[in-house]
C-alpha atoms as a PDB file:
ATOM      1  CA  UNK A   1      -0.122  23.305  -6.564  1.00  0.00           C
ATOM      2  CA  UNK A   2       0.398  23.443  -2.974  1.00  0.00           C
ATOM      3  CA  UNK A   3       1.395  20.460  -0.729  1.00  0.00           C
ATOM      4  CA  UNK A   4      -0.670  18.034   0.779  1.00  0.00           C
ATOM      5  CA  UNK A   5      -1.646  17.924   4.546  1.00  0.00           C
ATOM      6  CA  UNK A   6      -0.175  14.812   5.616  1.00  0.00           C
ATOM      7  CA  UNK A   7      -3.692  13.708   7.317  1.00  0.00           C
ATOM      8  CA  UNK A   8      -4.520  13.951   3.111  1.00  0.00           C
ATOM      9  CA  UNK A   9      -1.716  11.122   2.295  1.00  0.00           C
ATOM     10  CA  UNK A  10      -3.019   8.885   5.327  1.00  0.00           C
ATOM     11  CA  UNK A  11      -6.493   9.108   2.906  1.00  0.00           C
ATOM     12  CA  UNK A  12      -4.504   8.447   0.572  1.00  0.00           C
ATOM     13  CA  UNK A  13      -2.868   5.607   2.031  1.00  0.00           C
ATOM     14  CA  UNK A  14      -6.477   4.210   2.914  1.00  0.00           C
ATOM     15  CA  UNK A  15      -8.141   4.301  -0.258  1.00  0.00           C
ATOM     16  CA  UNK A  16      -5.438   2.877  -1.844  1.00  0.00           C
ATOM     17  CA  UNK A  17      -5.889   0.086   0.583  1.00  0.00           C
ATOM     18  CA  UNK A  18      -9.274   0.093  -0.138  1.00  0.00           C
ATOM     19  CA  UNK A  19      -9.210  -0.507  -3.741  1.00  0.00           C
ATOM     20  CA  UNK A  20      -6.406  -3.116  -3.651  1.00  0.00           C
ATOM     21  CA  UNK A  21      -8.443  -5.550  -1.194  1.00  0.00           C
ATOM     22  CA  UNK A  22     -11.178  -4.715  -3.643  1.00  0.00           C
ATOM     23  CA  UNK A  23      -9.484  -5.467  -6.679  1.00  0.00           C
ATOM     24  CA  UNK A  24      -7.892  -8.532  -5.024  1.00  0.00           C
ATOM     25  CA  UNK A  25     -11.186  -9.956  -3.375  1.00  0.00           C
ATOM     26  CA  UNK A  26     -12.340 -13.337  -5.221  1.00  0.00           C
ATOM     27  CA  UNK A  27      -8.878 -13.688  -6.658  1.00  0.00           C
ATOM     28  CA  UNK A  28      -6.464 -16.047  -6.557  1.00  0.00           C
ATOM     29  CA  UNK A  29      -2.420 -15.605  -7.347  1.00  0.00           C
ATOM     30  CA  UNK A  30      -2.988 -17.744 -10.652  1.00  0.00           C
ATOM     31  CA  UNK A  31      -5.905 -15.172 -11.619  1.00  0.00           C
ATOM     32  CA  UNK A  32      -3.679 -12.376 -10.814  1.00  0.00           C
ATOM     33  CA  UNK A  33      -0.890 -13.172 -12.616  1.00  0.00           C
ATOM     34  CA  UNK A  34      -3.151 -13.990 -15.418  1.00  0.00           C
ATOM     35  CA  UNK A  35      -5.008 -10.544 -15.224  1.00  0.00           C
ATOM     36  CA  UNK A  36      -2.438  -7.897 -16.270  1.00  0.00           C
ATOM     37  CA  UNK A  37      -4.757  -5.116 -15.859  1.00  0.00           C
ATOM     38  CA  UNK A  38      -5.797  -5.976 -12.214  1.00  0.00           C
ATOM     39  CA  UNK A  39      -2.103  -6.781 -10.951  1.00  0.00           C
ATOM     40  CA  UNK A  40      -0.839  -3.446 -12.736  1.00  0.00           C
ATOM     41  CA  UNK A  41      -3.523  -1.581 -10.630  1.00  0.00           C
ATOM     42  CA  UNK A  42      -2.902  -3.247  -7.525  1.00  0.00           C
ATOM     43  CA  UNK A  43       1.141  -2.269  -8.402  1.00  0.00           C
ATOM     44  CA  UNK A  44       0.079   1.231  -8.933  1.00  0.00           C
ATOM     45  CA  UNK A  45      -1.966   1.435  -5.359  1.00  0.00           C
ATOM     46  CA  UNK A  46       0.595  -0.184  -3.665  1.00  0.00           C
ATOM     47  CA  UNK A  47       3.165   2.452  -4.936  1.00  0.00           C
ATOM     48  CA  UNK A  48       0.897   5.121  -4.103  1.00  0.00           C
ATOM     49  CA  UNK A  49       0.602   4.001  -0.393  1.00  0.00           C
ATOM     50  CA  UNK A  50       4.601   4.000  -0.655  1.00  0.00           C
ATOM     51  CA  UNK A  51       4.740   7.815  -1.999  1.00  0.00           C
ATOM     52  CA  UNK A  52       2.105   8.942   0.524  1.00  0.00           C
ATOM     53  CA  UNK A  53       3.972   7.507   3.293  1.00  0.00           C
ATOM     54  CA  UNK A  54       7.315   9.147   2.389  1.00  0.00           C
ATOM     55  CA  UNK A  55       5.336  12.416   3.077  1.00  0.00           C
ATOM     56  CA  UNK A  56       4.037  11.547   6.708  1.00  0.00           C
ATOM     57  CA  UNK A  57       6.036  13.667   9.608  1.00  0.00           C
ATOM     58  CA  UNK A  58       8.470  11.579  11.404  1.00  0.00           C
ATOM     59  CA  UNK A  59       6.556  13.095  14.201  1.00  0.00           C
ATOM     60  CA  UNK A  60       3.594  10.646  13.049  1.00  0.00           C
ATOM     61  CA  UNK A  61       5.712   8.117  12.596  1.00  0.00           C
ATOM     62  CA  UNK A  62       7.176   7.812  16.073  1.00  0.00           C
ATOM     63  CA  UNK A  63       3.912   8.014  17.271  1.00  0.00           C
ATOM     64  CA  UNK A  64       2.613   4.870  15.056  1.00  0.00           C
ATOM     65  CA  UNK A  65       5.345   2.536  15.266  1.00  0.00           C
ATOM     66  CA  UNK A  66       3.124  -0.285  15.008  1.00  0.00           C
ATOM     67  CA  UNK A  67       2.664   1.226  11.144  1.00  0.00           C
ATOM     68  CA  UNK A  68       5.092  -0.131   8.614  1.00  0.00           C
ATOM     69  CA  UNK A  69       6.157   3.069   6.899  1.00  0.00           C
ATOM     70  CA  UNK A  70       9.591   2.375   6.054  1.00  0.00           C
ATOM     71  CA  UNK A  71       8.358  -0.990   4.525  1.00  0.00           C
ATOM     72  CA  UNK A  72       5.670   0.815   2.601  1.00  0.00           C
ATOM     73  CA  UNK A  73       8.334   3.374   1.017  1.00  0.00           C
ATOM     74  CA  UNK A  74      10.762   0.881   0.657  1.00  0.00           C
ATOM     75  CA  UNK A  75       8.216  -1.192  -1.931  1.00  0.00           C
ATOM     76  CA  UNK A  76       7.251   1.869  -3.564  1.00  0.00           C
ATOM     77  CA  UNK A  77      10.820   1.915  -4.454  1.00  0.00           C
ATOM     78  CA  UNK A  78      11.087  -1.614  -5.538  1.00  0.00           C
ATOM     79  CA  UNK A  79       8.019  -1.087  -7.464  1.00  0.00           C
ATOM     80  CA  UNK A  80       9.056   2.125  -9.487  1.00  0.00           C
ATOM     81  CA  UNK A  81      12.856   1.384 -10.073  1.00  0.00           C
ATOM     82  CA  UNK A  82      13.177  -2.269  -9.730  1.00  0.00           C
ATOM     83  CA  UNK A  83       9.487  -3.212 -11.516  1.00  0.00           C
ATOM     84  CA  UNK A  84      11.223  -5.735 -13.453  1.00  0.00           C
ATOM     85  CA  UNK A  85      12.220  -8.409 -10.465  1.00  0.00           C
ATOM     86  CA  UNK A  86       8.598  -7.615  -8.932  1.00  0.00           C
ATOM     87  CA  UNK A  87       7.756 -11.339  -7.633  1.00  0.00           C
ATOM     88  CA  UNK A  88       4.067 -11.171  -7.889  1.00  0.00           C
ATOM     89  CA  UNK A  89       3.564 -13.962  -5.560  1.00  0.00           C
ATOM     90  CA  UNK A  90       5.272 -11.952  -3.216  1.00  0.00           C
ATOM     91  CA  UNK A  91       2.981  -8.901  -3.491  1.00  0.00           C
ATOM     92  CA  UNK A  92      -0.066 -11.859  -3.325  1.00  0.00           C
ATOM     93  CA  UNK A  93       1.207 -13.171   0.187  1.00  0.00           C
ATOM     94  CA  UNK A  94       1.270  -9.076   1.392  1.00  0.00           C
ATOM     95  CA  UNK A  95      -2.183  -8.974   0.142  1.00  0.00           C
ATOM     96  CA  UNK A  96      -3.682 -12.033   2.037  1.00  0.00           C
ATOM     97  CA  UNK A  97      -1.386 -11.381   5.403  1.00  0.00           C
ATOM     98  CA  UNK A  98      -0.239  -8.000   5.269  1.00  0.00           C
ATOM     99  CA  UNK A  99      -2.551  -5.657   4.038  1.00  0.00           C
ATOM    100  CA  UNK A 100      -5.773  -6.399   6.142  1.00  0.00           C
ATOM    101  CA  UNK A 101      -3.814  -5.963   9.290  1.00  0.00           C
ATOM    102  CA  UNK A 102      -2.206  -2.473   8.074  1.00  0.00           C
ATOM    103  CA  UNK A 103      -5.657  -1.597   7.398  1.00  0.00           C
ATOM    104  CA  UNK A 104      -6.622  -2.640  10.904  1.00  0.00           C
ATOM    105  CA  UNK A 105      -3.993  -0.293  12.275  1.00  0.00           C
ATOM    106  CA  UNK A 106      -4.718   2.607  10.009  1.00  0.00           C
ATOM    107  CA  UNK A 107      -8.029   2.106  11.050  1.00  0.00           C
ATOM    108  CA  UNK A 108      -7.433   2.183  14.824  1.00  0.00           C
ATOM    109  CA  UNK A 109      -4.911   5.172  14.504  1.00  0.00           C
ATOM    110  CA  UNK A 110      -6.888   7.458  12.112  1.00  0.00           C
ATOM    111  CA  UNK A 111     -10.075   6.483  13.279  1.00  0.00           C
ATOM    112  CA  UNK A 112     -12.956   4.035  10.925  1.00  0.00           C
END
């Protein structure tokens, strides 16, 4: 299979986004830690943002500072080698004050 086009992992990035705020609207931290299957989706999505940014060209990058890519690798890390200290109320708090914002950006950078 060949590689992606890195404007392909920014989608990916975005509907990953997508479908965590989706799975995560109407929720609450208690109902998320009590729903297995919807926090091990939103884990999943949130390492796939991770792996998709890993494969966006420094030259992107530099030019989107405003982007947290390192952070976004960096927790795909956490989340596929260090799954078992994953604090879910952390991951809850980048939900409510994190993610809308990145989505903001993404949105402003790679167009609506």
């Amino acid at each position: 299979m060949p590689p992606r086009d890195w404007l392909h992992r920014i989608d990916d990035i975005r509907e990953s986004l997508e479908l965590i705020l989706t799975f995560a609207q109407g929720q609450s931290l208690a109902g998320l830690r009590a729903d297995r299957m919807r926090c091990d989706a939103i884990l999943r999505n949130l390492e796939i943002m991770g792996e998709a940014a890993r494969h966006v060209p420094d030259e992107v990058v530099s030019k989107y500072p405003e982007i947290p890519w390192q952070q976004m690798r960096g927790l795909r890390n956490v989340l596929a080698h260090e799954y078992h200290g994953v604090d879910v109320a952390v991951v809850w708090q980048l939900i409510e004050k994190r993610l809308p914002e990145l989505k903001r950006m993404l949105d402003e950078g790679f167009g609506a």
